[in-house]
C-alpha atoms as a PDB file:
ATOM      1  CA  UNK A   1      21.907  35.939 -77.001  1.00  0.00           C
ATOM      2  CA  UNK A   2      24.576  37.959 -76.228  1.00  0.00           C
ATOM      3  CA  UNK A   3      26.620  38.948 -72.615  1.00  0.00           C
ATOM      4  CA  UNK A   4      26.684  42.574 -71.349  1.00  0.00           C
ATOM      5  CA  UNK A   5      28.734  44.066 -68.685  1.00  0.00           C
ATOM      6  CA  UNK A   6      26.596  45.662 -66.473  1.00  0.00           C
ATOM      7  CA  UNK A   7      26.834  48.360 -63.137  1.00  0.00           C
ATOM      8  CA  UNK A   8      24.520  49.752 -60.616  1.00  0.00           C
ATOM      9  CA  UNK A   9      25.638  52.235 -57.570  1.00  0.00           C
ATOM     10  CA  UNK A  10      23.732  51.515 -54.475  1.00  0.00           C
ATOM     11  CA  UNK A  11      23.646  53.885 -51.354  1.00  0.00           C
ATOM     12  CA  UNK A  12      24.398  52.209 -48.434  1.00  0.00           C
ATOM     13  CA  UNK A  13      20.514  51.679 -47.518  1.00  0.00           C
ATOM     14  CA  UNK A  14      20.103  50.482 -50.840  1.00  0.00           C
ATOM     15  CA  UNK A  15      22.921  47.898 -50.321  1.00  0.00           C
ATOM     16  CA  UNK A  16      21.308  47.146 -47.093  1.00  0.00           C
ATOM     17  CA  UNK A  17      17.231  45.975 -48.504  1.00  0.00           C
ATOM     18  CA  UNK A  18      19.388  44.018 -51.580  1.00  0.00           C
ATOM     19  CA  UNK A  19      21.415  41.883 -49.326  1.00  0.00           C
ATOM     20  CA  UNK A  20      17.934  41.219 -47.255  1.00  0.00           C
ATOM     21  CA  UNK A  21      15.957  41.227 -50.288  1.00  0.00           C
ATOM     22  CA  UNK A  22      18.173  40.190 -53.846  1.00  0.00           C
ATOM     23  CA  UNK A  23      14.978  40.064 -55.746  1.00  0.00           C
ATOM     24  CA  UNK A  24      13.753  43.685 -54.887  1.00  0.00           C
ATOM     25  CA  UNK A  25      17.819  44.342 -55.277  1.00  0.00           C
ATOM     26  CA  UNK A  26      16.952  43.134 -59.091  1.00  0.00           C
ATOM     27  CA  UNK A  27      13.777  45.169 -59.469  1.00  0.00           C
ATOM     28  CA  UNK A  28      15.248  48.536 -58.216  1.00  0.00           C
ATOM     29  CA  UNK A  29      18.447  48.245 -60.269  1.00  0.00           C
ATOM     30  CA  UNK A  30      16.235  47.591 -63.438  1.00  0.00           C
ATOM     31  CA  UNK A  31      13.947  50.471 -62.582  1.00  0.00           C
ATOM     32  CA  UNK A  32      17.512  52.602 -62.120  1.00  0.00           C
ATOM     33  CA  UNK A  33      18.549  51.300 -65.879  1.00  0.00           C
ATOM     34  CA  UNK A  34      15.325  52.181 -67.473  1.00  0.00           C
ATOM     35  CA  UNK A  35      15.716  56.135 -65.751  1.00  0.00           C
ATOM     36  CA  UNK A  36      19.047  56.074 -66.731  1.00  0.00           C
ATOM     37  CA  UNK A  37      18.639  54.897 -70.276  1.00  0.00           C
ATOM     38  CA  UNK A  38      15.181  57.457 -70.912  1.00  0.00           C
ATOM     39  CA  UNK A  39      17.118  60.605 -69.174  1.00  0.00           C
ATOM     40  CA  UNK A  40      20.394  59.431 -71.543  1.00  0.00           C
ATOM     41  CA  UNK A  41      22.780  60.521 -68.357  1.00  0.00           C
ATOM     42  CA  UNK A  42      26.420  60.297 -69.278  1.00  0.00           C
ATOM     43  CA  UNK A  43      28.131  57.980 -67.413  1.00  0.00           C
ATOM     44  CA  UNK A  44      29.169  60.395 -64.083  1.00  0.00           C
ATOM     45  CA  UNK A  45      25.543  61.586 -63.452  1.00  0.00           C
ATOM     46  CA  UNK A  46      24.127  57.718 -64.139  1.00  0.00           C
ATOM     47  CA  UNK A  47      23.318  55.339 -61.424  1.00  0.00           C
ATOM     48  CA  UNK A  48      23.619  52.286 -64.345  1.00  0.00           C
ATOM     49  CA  UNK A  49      26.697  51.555 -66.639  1.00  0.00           C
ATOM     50  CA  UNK A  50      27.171  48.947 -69.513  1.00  0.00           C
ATOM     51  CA  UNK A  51      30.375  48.191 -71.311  1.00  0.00           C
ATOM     52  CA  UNK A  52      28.178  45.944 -73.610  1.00  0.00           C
ATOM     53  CA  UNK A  53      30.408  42.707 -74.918  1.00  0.00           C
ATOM     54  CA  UNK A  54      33.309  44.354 -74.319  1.00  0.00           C
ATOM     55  CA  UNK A  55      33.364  42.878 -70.565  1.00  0.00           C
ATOM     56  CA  UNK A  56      35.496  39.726 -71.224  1.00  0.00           C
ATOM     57  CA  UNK A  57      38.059  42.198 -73.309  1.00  0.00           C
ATOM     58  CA  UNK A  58      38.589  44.598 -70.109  1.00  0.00           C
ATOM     59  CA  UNK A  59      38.452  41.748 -67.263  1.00  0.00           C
ATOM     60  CA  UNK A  60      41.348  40.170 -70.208  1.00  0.00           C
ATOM     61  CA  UNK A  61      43.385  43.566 -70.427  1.00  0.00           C
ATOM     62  CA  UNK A  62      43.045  44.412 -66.697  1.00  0.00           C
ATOM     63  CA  UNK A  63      43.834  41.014 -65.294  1.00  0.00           C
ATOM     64  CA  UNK A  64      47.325  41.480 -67.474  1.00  0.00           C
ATOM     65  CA  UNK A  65      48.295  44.529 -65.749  1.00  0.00           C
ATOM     66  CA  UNK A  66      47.467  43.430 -62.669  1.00  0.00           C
ATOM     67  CA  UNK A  67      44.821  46.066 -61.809  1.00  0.00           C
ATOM     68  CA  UNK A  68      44.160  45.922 -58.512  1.00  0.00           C
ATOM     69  CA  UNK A  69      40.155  45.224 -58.073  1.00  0.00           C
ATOM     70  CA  UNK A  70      38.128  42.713 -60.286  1.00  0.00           C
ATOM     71  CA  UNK A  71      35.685  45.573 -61.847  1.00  0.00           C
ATOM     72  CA  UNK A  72      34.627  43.208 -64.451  1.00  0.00           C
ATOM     73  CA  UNK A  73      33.173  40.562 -62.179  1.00  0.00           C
ATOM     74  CA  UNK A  74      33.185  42.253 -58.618  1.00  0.00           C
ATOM     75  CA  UNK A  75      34.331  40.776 -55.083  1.00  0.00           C
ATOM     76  CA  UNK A  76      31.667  40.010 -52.598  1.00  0.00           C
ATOM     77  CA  UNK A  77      28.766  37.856 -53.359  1.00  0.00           C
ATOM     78  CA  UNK A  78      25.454  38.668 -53.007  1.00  0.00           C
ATOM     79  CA  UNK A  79      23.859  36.082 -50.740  1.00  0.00           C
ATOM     80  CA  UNK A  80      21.240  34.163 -52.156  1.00  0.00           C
ATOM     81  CA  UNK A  81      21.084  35.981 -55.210  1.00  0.00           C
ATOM     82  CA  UNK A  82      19.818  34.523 -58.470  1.00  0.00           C
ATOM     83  CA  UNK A  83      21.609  35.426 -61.978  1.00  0.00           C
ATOM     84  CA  UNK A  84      20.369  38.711 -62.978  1.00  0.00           C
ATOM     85  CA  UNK A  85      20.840  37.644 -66.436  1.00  0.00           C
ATOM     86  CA  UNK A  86      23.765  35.525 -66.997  1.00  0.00           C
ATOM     87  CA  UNK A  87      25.416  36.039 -63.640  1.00  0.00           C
ATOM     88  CA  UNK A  88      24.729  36.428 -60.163  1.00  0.00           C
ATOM     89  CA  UNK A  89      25.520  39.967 -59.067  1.00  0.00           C
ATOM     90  CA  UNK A  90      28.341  40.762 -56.919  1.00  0.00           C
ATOM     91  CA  UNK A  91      29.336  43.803 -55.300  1.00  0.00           C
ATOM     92  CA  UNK A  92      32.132  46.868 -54.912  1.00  0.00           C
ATOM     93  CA  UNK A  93      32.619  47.993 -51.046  1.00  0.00           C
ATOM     94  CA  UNK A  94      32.698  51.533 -51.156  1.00  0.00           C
ATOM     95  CA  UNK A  95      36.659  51.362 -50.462  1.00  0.00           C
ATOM     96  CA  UNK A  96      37.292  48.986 -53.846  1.00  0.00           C
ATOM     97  CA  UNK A  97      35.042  51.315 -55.705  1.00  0.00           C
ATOM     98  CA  UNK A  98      37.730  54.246 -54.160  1.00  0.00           C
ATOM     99  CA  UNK A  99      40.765  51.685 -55.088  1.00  0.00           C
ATOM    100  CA  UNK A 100      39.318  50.987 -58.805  1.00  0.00           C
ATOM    101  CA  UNK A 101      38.619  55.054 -59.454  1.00  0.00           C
ATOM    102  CA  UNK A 102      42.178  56.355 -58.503  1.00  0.00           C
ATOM    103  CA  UNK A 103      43.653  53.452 -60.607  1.00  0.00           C
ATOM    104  CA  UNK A 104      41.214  53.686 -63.210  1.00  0.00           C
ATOM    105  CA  UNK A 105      42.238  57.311 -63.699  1.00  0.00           C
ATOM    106  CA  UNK A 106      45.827  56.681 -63.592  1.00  0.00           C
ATOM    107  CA  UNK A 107      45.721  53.955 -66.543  1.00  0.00           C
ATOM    108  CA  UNK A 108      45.614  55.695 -69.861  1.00  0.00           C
ATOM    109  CA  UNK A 109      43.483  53.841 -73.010  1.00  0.00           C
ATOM    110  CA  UNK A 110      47.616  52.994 -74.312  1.00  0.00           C
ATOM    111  CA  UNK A 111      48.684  51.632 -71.456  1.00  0.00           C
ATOM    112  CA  UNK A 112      45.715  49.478 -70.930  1.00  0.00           C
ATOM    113  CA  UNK A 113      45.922  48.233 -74.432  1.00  0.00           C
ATOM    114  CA  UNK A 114      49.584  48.367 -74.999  1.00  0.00           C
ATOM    115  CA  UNK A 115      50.965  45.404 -77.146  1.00  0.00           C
ATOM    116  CA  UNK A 116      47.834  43.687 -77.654  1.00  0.00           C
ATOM    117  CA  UNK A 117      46.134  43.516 -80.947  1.00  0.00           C
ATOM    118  CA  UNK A 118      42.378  41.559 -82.151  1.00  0.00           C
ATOM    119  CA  UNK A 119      44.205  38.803 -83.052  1.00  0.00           C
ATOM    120  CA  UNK A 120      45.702  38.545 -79.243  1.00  0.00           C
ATOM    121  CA  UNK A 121      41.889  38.596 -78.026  1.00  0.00           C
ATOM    122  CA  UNK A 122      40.777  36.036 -80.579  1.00  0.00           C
ATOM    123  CA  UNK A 123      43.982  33.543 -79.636  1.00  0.00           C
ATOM    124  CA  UNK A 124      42.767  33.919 -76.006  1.00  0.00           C
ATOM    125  CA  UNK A 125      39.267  33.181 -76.616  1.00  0.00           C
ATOM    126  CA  UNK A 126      37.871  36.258 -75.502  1.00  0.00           C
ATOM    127  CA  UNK A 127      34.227  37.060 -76.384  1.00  0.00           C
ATOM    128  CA  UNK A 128      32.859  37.808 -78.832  1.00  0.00           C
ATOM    129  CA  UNK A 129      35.604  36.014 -81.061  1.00  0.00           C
ATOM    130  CA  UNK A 130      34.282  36.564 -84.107  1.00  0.00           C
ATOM    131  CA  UNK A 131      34.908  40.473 -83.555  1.00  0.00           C
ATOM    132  CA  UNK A 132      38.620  40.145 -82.848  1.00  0.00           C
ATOM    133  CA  UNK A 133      38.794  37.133 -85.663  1.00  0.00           C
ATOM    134  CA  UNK A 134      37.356  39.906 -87.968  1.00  0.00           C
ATOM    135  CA  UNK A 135      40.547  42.439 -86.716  1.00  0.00           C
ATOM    136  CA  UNK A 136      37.726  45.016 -85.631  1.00  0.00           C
ATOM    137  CA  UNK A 137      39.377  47.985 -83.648  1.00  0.00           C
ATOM    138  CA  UNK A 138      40.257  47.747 -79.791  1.00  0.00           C
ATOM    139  CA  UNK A 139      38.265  51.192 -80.209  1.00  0.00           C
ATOM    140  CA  UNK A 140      35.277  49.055 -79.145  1.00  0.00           C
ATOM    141  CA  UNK A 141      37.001  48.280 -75.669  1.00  0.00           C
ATOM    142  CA  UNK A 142      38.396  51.464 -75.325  1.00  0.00           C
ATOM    143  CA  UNK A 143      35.469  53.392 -75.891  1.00  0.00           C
ATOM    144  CA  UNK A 144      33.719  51.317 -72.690  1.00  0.00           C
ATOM    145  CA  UNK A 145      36.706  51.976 -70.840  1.00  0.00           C
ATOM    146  CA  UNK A 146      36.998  55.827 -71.268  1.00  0.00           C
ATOM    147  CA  UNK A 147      32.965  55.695 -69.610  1.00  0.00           C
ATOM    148  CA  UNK A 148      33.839  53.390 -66.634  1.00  0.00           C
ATOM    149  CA  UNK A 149      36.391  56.063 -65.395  1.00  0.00           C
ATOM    150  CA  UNK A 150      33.774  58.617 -64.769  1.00  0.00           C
ATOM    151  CA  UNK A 151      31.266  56.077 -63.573  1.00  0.00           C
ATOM    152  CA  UNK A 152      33.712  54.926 -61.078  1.00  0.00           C
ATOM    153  CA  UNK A 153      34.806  58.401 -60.181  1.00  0.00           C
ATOM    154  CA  UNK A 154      30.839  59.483 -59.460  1.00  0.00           C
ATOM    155  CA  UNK A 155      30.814  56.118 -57.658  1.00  0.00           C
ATOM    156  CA  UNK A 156      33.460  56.829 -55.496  1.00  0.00           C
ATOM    157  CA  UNK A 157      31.980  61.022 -54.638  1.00  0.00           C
ATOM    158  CA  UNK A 158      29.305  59.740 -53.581  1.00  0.00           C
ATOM    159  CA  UNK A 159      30.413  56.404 -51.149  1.00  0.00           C
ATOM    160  CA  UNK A 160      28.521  54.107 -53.169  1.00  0.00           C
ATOM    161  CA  UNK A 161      28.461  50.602 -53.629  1.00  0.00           C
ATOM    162  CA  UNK A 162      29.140  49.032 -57.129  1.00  0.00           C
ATOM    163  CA  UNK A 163      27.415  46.078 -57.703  1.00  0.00           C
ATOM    164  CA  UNK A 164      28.309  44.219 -61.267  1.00  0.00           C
ATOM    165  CA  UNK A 165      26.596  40.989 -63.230  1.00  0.00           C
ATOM    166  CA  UNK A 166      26.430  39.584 -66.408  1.00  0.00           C
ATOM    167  CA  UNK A 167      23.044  40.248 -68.390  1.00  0.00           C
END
């Protein structure tokens, strides 16, 4: 079974019944997903984002530049909060989602990949391995990268909460 990256934006009232409730918190952001996925939104008009496996490749490439919020894995827990797959979620404040839009739009797809090549990912481990051991394109990453900008951005408009977990 594989790992995906995946997003949510909560309103604040939203935020609010998850951190009382985690499992209806679960239940609503699946319900969000399945809209999301039968309306095919692009990534600023969707309440749900994936970057698919290419999650351990971004938190690997941001971490190295230093990027100032952990998008990949996010920065508040969610008390008492199961795994929602193969992580407990964890959360975005509206002012980290702000922080992680303005420097998501100032990093371009070269700087964020600058000097690093498969076989960098597949000497570090990162998942999956076998992709980078193959030398498949850092298109893959990039590609996930170029949709979390707008998703961020949308985020951001609209004072929403990010909330992020492994599935």
């Amino acid at each position: 079974m594989s790992m995906n990256g995946r997003y949510a934006r909560l309103t604040p009232a939203e935020v609010e019944r998850t951190l009382r409730e985690p499992g209806w918190g679960e239940e609503f952001v699946n319900e969000l997903a399945v809209a999301d996925w039968d309306e095919q939104r692009e990534a600023s008009a969707a309440r749900c984002h994936g970057t698919e496996k290419a999650w351990h490749a971004l938190d690997f490439l941001l971490g190295r530049i230093g990027f100032p919020v952990d998008i990949v894995h996010g920065e508040e827990d969610i008390p008492g909060a199961e795994d929602w797959g193969h992580s407990p979620p964890c959360m975005l404040s509206p002012k980290a989602v702000r922080v992680a839009a303005e420097a998501l739009a100032a990093l371009s797809v070269d700087a964020l990949v600058r000097d690093v090549t498969p076989a960098d990912l597949a000497l570090a481990g990162i998942y999956p391995v076998e992709m980078w051991e193959r030398g498949e394109s850092l298109e893959y990453v990039t590609s996930r990268y170029q949709a979390l900008v707008p998703f961020f951005q949308a985020a951001d408009r609209a004072g929403d909460t990010v909330v992020v977990w492994l599935q």
